[in-house]
C-alpha atoms as a PDB file:
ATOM      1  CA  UNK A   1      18.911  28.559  12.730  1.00  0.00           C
ATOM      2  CA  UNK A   2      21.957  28.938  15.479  1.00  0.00           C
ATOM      3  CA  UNK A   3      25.136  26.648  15.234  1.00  0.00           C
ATOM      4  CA  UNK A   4      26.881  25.218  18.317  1.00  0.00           C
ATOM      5  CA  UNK A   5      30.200  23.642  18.475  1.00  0.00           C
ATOM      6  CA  UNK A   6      31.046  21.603  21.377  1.00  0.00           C
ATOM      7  CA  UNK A   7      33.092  19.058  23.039  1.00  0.00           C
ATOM      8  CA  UNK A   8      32.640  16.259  25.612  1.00  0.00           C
ATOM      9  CA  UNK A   9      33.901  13.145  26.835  1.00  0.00           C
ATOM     10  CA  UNK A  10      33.130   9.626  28.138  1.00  0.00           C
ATOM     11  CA  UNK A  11      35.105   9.415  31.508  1.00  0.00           C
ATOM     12  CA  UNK A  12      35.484   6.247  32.906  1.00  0.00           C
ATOM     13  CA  UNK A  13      37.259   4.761  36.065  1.00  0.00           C
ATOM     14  CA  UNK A  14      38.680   1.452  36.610  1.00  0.00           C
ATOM     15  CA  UNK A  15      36.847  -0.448  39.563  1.00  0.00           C
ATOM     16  CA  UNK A  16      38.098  -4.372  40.222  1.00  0.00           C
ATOM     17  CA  UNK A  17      38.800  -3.914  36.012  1.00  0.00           C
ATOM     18  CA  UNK A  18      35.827  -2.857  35.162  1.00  0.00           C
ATOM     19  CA  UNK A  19      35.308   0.348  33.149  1.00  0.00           C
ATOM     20  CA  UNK A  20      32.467   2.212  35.323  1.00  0.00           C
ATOM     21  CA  UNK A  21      31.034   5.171  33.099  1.00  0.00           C
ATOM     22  CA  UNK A  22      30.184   8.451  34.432  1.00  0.00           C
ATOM     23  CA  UNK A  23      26.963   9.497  33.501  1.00  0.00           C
ATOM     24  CA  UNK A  24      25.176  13.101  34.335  1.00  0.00           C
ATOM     25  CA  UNK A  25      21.638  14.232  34.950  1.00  0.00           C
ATOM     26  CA  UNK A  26      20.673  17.109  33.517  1.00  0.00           C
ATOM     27  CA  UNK A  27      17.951  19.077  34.287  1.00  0.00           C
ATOM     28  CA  UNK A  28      15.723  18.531  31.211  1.00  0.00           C
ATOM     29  CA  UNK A  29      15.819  14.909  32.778  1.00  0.00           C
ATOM     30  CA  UNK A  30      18.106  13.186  30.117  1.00  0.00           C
ATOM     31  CA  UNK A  31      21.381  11.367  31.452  1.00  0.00           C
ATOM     32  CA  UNK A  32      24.419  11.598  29.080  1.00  0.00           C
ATOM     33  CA  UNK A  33      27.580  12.677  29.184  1.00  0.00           C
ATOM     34  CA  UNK A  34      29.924  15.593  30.214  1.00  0.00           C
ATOM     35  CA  UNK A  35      30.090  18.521  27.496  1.00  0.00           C
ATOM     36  CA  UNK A  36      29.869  21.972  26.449  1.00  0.00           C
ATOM     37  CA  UNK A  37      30.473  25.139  24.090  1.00  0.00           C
ATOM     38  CA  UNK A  38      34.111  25.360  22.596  1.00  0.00           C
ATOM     39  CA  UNK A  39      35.062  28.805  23.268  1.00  0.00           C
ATOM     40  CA  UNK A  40      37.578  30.981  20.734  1.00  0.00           C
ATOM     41  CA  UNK A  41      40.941  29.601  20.397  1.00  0.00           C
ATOM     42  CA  UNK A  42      39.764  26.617  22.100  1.00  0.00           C
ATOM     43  CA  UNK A  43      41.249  23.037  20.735  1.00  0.00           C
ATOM     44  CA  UNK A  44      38.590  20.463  21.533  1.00  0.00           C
ATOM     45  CA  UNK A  45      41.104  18.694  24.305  1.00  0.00           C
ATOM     46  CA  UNK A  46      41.405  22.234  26.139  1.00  0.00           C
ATOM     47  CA  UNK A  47      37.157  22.140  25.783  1.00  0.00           C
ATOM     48  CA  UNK A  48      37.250  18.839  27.342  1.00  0.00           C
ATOM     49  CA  UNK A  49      39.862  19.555  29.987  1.00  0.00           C
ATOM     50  CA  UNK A  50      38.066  23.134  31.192  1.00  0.00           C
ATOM     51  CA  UNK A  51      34.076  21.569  30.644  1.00  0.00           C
ATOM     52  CA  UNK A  52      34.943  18.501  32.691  1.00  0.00           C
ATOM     53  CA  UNK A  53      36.562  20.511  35.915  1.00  0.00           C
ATOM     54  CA  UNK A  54      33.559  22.663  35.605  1.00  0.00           C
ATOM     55  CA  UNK A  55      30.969  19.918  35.369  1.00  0.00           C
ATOM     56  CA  UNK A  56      32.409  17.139  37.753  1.00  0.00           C
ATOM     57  CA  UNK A  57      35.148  19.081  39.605  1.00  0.00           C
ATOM     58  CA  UNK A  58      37.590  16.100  37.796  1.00  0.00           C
ATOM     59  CA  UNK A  59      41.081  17.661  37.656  1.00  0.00           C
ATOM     60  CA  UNK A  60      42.823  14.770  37.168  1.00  0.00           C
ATOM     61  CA  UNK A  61      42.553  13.427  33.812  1.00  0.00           C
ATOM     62  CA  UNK A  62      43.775  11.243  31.381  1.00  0.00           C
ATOM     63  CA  UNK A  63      42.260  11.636  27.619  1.00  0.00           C
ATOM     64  CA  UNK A  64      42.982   8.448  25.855  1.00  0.00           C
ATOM     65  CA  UNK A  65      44.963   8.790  22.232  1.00  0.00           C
ATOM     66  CA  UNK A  66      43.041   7.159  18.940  1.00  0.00           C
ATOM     67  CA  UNK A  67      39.456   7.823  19.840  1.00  0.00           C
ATOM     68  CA  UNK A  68      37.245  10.779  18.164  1.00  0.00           C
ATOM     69  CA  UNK A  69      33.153  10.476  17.262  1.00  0.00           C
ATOM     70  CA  UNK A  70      30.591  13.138  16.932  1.00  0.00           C
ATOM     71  CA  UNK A  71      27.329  13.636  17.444  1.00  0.00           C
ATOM     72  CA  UNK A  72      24.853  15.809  16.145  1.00  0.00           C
ATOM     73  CA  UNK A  73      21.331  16.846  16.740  1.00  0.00           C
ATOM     74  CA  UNK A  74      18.973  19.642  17.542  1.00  0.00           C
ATOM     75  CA  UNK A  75      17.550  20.998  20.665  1.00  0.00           C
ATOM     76  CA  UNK A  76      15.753  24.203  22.133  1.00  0.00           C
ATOM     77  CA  UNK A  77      17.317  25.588  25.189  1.00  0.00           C
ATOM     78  CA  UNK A  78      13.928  25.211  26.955  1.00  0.00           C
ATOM     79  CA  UNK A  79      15.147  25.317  30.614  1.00  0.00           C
ATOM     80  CA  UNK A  80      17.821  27.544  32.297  1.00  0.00           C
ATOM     81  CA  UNK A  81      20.343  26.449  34.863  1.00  0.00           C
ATOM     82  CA  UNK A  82      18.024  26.521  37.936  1.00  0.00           C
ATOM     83  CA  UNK A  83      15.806  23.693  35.710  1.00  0.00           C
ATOM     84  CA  UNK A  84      13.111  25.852  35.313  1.00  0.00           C
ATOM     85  CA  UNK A  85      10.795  25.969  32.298  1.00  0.00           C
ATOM     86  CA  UNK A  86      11.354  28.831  30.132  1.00  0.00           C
ATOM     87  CA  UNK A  87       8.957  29.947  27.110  1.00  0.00           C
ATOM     88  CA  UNK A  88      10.177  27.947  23.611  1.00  0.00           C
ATOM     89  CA  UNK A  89      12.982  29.252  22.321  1.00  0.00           C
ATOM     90  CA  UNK A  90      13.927  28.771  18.574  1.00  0.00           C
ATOM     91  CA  UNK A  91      16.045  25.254  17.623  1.00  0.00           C
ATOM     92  CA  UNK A  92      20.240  25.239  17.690  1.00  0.00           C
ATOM     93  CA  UNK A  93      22.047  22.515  15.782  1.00  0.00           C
ATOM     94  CA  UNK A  94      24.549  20.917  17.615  1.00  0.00           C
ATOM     95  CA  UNK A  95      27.832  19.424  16.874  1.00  0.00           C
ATOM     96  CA  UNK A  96      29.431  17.552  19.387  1.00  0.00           C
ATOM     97  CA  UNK A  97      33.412  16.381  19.512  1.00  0.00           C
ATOM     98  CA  UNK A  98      33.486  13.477  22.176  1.00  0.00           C
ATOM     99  CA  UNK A  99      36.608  11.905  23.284  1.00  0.00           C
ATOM    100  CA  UNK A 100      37.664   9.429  25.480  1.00  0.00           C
ATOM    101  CA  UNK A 101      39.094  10.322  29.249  1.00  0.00           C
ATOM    102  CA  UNK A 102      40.260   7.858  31.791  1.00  0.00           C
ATOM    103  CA  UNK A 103      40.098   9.492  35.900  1.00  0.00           C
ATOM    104  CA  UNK A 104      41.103   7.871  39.256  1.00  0.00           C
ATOM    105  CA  UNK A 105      38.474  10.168  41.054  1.00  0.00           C
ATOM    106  CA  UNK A 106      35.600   8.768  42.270  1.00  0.00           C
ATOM    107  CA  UNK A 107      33.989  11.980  44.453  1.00  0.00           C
ATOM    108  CA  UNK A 108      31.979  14.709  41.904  1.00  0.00           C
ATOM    109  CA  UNK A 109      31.185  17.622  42.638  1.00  0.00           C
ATOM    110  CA  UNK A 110      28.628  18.699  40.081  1.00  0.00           C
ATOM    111  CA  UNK A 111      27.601  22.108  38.704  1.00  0.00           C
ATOM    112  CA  UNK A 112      24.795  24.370  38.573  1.00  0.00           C
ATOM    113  CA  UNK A 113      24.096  22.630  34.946  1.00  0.00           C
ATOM    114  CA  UNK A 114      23.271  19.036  36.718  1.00  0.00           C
ATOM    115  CA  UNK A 115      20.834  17.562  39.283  1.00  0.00           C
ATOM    116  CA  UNK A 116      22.638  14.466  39.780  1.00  0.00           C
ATOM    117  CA  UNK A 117      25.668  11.880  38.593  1.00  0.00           C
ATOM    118  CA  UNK A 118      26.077   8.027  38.471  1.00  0.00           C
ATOM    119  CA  UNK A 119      29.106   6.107  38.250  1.00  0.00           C
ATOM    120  CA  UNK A 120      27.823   2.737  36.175  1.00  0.00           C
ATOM    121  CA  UNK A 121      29.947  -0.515  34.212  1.00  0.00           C
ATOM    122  CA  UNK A 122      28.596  -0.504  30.375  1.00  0.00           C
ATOM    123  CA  UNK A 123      25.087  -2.198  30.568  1.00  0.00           C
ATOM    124  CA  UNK A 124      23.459  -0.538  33.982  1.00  0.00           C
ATOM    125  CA  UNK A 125      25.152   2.820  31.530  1.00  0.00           C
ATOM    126  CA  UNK A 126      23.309   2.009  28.774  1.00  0.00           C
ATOM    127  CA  UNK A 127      20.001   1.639  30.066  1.00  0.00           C
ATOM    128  CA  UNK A 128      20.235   4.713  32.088  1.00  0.00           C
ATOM    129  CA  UNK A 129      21.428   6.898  29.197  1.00  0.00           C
ATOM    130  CA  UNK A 130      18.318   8.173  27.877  1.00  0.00           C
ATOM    131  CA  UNK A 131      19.360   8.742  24.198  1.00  0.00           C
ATOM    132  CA  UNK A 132      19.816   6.475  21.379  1.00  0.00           C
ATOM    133  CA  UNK A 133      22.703   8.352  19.803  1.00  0.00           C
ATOM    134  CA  UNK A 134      24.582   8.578  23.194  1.00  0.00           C
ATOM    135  CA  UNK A 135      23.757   4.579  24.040  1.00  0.00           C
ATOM    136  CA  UNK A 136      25.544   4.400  20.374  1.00  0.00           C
ATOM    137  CA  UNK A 137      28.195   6.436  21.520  1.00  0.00           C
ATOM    138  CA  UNK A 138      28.976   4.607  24.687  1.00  0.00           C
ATOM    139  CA  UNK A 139      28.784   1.427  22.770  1.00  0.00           C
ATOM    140  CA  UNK A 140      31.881   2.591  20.821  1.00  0.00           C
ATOM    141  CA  UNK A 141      33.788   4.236  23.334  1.00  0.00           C
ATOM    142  CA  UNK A 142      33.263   0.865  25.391  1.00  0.00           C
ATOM    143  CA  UNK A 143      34.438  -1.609  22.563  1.00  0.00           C
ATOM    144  CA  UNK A 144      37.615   0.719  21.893  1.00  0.00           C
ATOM    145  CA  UNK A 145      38.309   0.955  25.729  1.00  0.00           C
ATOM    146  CA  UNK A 146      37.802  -3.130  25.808  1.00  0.00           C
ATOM    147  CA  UNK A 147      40.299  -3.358  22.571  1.00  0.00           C
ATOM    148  CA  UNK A 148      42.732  -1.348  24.164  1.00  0.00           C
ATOM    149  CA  UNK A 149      42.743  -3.983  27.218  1.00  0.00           C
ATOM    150  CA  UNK A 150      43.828  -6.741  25.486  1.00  0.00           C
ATOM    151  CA  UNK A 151      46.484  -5.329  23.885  1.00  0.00           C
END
């Protein structure tokens, strides 16, 4: 069985103080968050950095200090990037790094890898995310931002 290593991030923007999540549409029909493959040499902030201009056209980002969770889980690359169905390939564990980036942009431009985007505060996020580990995720990325607040 193949191995991936990748990174990702929950982006959020402030709106009347209220964290609004981004969330992306991908074309096996889950929503979830920004990601992809660390590449050689890659630290998992440069991952983040590169992934997220390439996903969402976000340049301008902020990733917040003190926050690091993982996710794992195993899929089958069953469509390619036009969303079409391709025959059943064999399954790829995956190991996520996701870490927490603040933006000012509002406007996404999304890539070939996405049919969509939603900008959402934490509950409309977590009913649209589609899976449990990511609703988990967002649930701690949302208490640390919330922590962070009051401080």
């Amino acid at each position: 069985m193949s191995r991936e290593k990748s990174a990702g991030a929950i982006i959020y923007r402030m709106v009347d103080s209220v964290p609004h999540y981004l969330l992306l549409h991908y074309h096996s029909g889950h929503w979830e968050f920004a990601k992809g493959h660390i590449e050689e040499d890659e630290s998992v902030e440069d991952t983040v950095r590169r992934e997220i201009e390439e996903e969402t056209g976000i340049k301008e980002l902020k990733i917040i200090t003190g926050f690091k969770e993982y996710s794992k889980y195993f899929f089958r690359k069953s469509y390619d990037l036009k969303g079409e169905a391709k025959k059943k390939a064999p399954w790829v564990f995956k190991l996520v790094t996701f870490l927490i980036a603040e933006t000012k942009t509002e406007e996404i431009k999304i890539s070939k890898e996405h049919i969509g985007f939603v900008w959402l505060p934490f509950e409309d996020a977590q009913k649209k995310i589609t899976y449990k580990n990511a609703k988990e995720l967002l649930k701690k990325a949302h208490e640390f931002i919330i922590s962070r607040k009051s401080i």
